[in-house]
N, C-alpha and C. Protein backbone atom coordinates (compact mmCIF):
# COMPACT_ATOMS: atom_id res chain seq x y z
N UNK A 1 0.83 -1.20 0.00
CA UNK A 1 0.00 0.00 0.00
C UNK A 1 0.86 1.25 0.00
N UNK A 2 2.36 1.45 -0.36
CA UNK A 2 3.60 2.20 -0.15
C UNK A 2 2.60 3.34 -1.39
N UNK A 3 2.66 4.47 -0.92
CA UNK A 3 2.46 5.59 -2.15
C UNK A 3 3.20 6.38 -2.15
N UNK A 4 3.67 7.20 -3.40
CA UNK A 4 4.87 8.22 -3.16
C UNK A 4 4.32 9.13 -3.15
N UNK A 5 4.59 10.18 -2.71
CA UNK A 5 4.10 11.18 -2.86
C UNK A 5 5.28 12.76 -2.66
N UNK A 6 4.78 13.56 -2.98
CA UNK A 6 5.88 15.03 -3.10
C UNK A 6 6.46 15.70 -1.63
N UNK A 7 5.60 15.27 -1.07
CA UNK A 7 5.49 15.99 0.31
C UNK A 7 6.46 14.97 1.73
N UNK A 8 7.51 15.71 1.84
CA UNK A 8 8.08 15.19 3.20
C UNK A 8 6.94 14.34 4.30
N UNK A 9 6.42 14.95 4.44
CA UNK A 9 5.24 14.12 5.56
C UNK A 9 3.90 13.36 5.22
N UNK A 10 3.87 12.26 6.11
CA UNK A 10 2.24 11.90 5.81
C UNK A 10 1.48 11.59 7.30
N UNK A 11 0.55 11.98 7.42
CA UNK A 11 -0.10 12.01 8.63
C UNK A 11 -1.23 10.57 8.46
N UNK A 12 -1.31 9.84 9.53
CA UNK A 12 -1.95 8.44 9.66
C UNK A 12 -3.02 8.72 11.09
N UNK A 13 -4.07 8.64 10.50
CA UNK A 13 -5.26 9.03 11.64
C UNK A 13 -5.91 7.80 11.69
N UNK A 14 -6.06 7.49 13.41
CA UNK A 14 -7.18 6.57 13.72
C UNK A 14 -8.46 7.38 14.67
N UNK A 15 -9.46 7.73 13.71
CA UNK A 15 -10.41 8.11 14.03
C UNK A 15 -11.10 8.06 15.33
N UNK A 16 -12.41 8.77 15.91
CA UNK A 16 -12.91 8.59 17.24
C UNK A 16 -14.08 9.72 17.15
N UNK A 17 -14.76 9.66 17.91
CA UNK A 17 -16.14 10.63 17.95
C UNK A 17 -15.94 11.63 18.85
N UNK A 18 -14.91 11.26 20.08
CA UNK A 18 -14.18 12.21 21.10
C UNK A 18 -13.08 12.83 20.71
N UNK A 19 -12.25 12.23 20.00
CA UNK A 19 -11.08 12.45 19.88
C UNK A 19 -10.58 11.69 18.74
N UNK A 20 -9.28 11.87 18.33
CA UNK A 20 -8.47 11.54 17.29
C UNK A 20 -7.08 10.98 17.73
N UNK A 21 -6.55 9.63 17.34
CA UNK A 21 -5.37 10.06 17.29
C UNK A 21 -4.85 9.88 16.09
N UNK A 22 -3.23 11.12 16.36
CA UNK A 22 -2.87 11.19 14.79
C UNK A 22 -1.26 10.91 15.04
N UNK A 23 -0.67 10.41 13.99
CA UNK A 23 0.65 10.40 14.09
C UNK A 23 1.31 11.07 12.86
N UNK A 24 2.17 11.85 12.56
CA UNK A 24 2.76 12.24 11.43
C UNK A 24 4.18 11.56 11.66
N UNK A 25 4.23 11.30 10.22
CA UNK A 25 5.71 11.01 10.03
C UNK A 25 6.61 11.78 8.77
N UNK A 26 8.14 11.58 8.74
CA UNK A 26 8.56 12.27 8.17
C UNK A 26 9.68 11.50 7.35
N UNK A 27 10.10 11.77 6.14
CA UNK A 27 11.05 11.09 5.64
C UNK A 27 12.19 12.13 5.59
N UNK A 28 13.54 11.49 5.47
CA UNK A 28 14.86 12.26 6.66
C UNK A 28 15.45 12.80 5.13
N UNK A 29 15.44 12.23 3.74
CA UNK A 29 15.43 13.24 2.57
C UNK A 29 14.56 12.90 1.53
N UNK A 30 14.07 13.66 0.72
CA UNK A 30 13.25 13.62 0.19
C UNK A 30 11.27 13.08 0.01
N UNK A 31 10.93 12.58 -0.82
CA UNK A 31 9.46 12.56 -1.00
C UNK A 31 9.13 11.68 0.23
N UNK A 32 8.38 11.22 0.75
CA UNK A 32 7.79 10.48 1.40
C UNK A 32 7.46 9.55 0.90
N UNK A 33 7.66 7.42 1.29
CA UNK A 33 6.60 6.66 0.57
C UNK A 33 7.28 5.65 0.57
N UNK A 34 8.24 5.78 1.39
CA UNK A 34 9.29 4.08 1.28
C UNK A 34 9.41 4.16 2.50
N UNK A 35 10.12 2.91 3.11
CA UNK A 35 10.36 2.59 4.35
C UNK A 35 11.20 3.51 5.48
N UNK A 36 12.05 4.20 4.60
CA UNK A 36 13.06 5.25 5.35
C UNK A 36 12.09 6.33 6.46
N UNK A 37 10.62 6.20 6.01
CA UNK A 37 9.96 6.99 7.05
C UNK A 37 9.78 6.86 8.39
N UNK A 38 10.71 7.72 8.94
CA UNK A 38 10.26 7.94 10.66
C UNK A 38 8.88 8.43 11.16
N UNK A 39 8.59 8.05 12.56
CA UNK A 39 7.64 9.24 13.22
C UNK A 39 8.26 10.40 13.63
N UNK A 40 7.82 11.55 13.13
CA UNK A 40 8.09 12.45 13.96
C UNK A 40 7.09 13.14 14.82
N UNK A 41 6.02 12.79 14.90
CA UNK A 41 5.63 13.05 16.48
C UNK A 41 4.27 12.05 16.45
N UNK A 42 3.51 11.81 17.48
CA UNK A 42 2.08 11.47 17.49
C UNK A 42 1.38 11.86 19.04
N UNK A 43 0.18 11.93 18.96
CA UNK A 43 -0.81 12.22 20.25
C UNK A 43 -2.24 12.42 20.16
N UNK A 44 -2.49 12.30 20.75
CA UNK A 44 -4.35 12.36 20.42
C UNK A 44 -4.67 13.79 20.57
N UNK A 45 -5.66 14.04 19.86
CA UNK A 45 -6.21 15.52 19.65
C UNK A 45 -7.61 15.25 19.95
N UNK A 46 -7.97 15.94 21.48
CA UNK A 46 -9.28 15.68 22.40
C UNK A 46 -9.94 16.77 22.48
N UNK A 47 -11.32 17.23 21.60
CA UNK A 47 -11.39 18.64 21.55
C UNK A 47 -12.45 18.79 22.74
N UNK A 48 -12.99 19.83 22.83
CA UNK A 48 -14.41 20.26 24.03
C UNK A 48 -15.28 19.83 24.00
N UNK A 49 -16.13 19.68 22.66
CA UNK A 49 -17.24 19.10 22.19
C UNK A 49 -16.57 18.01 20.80
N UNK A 50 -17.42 17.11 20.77
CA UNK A 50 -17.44 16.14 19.84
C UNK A 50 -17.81 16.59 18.61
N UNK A 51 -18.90 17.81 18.31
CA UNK A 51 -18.81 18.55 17.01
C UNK A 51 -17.40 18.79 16.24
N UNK A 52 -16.74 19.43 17.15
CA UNK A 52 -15.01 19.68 17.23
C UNK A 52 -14.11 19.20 16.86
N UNK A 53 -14.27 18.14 16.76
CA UNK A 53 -13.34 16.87 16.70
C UNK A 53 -13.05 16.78 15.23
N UNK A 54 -13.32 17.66 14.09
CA UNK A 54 -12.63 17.17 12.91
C UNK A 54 -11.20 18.90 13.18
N UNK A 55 -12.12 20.04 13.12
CA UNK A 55 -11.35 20.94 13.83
C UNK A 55 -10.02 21.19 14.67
N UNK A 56 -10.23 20.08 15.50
CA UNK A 56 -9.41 20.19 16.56
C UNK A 56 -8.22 18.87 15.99
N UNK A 57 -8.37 18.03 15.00
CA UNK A 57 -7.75 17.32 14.47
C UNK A 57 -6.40 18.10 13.39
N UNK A 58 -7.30 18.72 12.39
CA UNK A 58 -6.42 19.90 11.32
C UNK A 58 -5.83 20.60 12.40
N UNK A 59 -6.32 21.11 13.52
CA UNK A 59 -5.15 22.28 14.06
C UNK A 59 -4.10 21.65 14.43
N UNK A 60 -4.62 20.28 14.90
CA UNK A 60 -3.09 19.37 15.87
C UNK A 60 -1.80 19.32 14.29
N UNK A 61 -2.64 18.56 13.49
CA UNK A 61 -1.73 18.59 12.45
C UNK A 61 -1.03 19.87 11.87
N UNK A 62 -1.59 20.75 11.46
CA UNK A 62 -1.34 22.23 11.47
C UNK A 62 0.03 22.52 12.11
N UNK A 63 -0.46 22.27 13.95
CA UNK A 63 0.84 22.41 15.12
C UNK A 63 2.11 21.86 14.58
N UNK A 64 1.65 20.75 14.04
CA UNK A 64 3.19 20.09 13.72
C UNK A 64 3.97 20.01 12.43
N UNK A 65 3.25 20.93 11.63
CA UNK A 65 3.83 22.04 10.49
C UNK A 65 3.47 20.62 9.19
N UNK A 66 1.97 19.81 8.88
CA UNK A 66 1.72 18.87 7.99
C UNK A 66 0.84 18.91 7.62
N UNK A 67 0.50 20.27 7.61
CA UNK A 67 -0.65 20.60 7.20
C UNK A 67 -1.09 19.98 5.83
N UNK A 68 -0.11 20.63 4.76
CA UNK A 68 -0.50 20.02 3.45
C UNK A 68 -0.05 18.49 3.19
N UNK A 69 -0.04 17.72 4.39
CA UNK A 69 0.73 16.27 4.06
C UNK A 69 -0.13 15.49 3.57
N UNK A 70 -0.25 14.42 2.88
CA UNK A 70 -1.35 13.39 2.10
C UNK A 70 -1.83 12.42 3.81
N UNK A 71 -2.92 12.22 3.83
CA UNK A 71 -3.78 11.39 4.94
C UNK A 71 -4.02 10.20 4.64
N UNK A 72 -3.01 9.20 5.90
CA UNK A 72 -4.28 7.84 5.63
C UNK A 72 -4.74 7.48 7.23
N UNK A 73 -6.25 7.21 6.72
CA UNK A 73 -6.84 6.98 8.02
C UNK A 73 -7.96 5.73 7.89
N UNK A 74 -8.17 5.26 8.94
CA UNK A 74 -8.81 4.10 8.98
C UNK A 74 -10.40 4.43 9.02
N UNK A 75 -10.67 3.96 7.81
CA UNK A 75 -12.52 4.04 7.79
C UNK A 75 -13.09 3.27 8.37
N UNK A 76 -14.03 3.48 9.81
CA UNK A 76 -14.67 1.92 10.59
C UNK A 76 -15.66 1.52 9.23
N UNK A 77 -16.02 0.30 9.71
CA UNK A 77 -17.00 -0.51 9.02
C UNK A 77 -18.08 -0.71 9.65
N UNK A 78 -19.42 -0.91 9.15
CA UNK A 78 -20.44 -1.39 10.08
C UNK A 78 -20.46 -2.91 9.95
N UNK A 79 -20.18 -4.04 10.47
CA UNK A 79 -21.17 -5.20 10.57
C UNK A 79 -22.23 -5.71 10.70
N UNK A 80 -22.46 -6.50 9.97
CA UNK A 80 -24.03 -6.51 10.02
C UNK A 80 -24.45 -7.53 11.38
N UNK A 81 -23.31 -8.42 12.18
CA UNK A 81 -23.70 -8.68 13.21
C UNK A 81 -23.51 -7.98 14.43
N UNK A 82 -22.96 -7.13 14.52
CA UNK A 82 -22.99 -6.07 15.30
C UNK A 82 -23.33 -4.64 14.95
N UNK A 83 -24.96 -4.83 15.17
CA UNK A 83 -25.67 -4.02 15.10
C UNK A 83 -25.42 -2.81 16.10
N UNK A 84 -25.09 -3.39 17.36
CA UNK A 84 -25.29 -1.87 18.53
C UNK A 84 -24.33 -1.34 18.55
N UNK A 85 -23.00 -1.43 17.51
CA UNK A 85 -22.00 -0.64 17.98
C UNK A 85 -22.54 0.69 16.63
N UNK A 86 -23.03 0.23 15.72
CA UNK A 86 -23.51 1.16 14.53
C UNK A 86 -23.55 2.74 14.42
N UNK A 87 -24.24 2.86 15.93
CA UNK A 87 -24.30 4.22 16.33
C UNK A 87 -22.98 5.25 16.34
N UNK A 88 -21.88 4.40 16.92
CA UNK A 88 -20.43 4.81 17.05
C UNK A 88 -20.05 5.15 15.69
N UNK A 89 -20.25 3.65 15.15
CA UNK A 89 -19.33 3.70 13.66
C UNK A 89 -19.80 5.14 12.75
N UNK A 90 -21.10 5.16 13.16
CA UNK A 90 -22.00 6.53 12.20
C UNK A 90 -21.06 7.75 12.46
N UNK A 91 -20.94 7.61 13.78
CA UNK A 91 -21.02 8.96 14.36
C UNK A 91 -18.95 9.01 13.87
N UNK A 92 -18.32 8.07 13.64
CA UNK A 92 -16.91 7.88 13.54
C UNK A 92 -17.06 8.17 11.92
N UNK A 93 -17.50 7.61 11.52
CA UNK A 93 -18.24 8.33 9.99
C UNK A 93 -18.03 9.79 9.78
N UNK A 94 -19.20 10.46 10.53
CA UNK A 94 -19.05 12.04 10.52
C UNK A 94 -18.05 12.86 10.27
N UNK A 95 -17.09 12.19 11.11
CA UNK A 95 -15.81 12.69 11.39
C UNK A 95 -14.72 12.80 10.62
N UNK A 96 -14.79 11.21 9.66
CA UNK A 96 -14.05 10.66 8.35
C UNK A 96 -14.47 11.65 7.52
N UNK A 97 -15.61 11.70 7.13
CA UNK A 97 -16.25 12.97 6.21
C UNK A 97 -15.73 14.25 6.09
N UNK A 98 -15.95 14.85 7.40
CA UNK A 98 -15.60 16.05 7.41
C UNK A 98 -14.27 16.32 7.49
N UNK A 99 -13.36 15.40 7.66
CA UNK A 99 -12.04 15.61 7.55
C UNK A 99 -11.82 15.52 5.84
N UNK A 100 -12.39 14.45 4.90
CA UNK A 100 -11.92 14.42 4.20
C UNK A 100 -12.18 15.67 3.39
N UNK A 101 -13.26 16.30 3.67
CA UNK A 101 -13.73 17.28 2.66
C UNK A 101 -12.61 18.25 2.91
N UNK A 102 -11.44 18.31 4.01
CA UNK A 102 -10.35 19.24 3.77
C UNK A 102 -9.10 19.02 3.09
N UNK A 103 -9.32 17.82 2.81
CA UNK A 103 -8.09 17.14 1.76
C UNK A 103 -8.21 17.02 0.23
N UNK A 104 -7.45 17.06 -0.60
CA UNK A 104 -8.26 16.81 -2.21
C UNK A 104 -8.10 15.58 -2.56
N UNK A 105 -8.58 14.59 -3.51
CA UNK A 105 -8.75 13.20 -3.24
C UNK A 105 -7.32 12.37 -3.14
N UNK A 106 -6.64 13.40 -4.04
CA UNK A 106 -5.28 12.86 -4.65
C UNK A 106 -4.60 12.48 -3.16
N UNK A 107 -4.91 13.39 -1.97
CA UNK A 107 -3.95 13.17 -0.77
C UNK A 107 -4.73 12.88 0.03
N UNK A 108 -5.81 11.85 -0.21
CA UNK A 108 -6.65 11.26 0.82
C UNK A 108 -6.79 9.58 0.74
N UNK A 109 -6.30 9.15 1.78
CA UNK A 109 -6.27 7.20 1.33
C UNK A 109 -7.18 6.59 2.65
N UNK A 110 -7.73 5.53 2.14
CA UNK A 110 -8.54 5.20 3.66
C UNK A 110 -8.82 3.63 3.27
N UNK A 111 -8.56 2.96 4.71
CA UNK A 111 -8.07 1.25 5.61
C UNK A 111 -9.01 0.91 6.19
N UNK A 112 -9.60 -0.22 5.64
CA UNK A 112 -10.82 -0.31 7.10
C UNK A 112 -9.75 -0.53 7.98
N UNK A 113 -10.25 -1.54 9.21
CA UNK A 113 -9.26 -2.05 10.15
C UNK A 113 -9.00 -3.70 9.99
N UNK A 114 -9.55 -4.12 9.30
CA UNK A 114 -9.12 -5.28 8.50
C UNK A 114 -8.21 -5.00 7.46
N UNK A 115 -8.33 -4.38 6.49
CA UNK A 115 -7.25 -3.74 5.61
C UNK A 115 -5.79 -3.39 6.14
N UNK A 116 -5.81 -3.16 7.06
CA UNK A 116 -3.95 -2.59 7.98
C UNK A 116 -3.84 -3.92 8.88
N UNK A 117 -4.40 -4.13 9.52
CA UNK A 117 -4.38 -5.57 10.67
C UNK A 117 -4.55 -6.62 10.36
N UNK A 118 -5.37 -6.65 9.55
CA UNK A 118 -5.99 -8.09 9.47
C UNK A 118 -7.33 -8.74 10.85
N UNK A 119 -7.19 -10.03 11.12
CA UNK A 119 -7.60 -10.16 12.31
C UNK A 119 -6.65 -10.53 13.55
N UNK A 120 -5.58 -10.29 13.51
CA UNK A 120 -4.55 -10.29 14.82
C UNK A 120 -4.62 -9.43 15.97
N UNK A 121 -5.37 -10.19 17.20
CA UNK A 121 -5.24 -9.75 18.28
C UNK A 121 -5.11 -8.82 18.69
N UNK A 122 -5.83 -7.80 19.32
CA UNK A 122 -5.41 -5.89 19.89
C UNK A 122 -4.07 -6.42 20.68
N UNK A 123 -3.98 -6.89 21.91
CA UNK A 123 -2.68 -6.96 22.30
C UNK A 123 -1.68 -7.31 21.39
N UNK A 124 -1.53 -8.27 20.94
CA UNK A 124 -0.41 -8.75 19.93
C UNK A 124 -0.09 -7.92 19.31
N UNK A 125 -1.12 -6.70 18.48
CA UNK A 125 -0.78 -6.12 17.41
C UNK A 125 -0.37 -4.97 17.52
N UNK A 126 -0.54 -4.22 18.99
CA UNK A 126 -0.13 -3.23 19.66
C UNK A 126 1.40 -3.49 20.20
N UNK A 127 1.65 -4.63 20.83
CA UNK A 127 2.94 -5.13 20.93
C UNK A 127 3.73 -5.18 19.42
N UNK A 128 3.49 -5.44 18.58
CA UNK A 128 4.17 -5.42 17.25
C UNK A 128 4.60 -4.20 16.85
N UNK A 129 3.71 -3.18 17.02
CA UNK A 129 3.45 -2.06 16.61
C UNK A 129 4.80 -1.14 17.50
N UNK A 130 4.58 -1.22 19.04
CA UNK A 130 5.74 -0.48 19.58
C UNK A 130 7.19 -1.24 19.32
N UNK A 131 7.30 -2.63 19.17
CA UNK A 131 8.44 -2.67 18.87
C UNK A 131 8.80 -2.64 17.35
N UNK A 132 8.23 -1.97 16.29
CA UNK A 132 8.64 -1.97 15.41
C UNK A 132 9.19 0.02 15.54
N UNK A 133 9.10 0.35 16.58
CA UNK A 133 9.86 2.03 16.55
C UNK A 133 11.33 1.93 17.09
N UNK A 134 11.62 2.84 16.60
CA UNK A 134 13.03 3.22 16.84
C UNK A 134 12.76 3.69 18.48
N UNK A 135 13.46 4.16 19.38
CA UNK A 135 13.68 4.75 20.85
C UNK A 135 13.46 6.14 20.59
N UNK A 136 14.33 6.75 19.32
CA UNK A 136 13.48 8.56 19.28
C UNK A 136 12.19 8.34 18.69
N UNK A 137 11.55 7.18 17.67
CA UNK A 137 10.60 7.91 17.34
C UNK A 137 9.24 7.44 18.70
N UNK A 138 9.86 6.37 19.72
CA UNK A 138 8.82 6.19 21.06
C UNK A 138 8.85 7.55 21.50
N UNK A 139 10.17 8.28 21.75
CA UNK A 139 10.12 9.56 22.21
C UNK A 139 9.57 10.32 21.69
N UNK A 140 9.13 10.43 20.77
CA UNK A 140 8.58 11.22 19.65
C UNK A 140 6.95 11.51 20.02
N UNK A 141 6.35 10.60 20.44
CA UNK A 141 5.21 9.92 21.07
C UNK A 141 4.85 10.46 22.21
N UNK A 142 3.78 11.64 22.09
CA UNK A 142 3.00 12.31 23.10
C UNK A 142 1.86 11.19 24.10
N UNK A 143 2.29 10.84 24.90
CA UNK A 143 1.71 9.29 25.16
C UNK A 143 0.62 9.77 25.99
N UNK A 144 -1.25 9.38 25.49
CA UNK A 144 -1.88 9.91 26.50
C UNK A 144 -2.38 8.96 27.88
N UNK A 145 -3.13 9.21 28.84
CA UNK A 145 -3.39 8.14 29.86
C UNK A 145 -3.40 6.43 28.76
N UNK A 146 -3.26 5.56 29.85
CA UNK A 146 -3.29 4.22 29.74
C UNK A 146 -4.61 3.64 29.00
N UNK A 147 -6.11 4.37 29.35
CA UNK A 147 -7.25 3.83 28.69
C UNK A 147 -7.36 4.66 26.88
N UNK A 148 -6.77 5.58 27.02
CA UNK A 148 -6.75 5.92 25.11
C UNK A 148 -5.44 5.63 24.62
N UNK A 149 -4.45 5.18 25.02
CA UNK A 149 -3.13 4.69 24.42
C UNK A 149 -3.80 3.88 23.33
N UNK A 150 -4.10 3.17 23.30
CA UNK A 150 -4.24 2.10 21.85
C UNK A 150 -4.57 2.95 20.81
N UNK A 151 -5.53 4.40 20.84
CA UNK A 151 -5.91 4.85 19.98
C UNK A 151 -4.57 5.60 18.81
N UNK A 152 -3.71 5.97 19.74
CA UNK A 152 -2.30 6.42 19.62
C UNK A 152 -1.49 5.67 19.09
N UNK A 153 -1.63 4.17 19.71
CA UNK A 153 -1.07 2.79 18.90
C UNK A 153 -1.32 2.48 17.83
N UNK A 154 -2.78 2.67 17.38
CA UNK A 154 -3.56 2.21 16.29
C UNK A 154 -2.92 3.33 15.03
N UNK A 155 -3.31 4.52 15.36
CA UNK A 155 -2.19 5.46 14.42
C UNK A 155 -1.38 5.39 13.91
N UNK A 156 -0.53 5.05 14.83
CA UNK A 156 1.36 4.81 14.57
C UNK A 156 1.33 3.45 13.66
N UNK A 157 0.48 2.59 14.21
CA UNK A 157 0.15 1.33 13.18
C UNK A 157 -0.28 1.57 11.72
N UNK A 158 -1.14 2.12 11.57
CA UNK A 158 -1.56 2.65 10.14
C UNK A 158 -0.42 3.14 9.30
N UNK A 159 0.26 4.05 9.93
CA UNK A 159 0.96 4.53 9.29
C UNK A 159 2.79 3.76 8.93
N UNK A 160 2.80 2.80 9.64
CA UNK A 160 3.73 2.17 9.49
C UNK A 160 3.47 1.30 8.39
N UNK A 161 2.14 0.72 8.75
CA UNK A 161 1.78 0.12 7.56
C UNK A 161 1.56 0.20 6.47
N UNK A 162 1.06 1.68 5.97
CA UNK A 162 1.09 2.38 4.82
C UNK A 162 2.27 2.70 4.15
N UNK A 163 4.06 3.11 5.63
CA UNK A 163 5.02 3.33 4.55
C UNK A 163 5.51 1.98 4.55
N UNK A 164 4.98 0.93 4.55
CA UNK A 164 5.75 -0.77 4.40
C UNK A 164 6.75 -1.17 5.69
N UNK A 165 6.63 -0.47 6.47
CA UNK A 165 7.59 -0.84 7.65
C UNK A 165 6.59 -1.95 8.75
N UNK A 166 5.42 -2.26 8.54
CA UNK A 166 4.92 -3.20 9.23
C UNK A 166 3.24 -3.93 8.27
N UNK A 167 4.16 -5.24 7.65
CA UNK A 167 2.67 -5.78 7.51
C UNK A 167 1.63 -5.91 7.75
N UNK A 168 0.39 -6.47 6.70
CA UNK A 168 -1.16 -6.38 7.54
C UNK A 168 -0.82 -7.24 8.17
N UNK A 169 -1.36 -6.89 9.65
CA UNK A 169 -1.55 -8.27 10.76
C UNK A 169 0.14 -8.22 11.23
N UNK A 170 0.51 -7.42 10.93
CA UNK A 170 2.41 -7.74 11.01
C UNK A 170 3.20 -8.62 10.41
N UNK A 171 2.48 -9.39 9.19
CA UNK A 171 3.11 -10.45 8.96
C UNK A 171 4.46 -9.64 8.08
């Protein structure tokens, strides 16, 4: 799923109805889109209201000067046997939307969560995920409390996976 693109950075969002997390990364010369890509920073962006939350996403990115960087982010899915989570996925929807309408298509890519993972285990795949970083780019890593860390994990995952530095499922 490696894309090249012009732009030093690409920002990897795992969506939320509260919040976002996002990770940007950076390649150390030139275009972005091969493995040589580091993180250079990630953290969740938790706005006031949940209206907010595409808002308060562009400014985080903004902060960390990626603004114009190409996006890949994970589109939830609805299942059709899990009906009661639907409401979430809608409302995680909203959010996908209105973010994308600030990107132009060319720099917009989107994963369900089968598409980047596969079906391998949240623990396992979160464990895969931190040890596939370097020690600056963990440092790099605005780490929030212990109950939204995965969302932060899930990010950094996408986006590893997008520049080829970690298979679906990790294989």
């Amino acid at each position: 799923m490696e894309k090249k693109t012009n732009s030093p950075f690409l920002v990897s969002i795992d969506p939320g109805v509260y919040s976002c997390a996002v990770a940007i990364w950076k390649a150390p010369s030139g275009p972005l889109g091969t493995r040589e890509a580091v993180l250079y920073g990630a953290g969740l962006s938790v706005p006031s209201y949940a209206s907010q939350t595409p808002l308060e996403v562009l400014s985080f990115i903004e902060s960390l000067g990626a603004s114009l960087a190409p996006v890949i982010i994970e589109t939830p899915v609805k299942y059709a046997t899990r009906r009661s989570t639907h409401r979430d996925v809608e409302r995680m929807l909203v959010v996908v939307r209105a973010l994308r309408a600030a990107y132009p298509p060319s720099s917009w890519f989107e994963v369900s969560p089968f598409g980047w993972k596969g079906n391998t285990p949240k623990g396992i795949q979160a464990a895969r995920i931190i040890s596939a970083l370097s020690k600056d780019e963990h440092d790099a890593v605005t780490w929030p409390k212990k109950s939204l860390r995965h969302n932060v994990i899930d990010a950094i995952g996408i986006g590893l996976w997008h520049t080829g530095r970690l298979g679906r499922g990790s294989v």
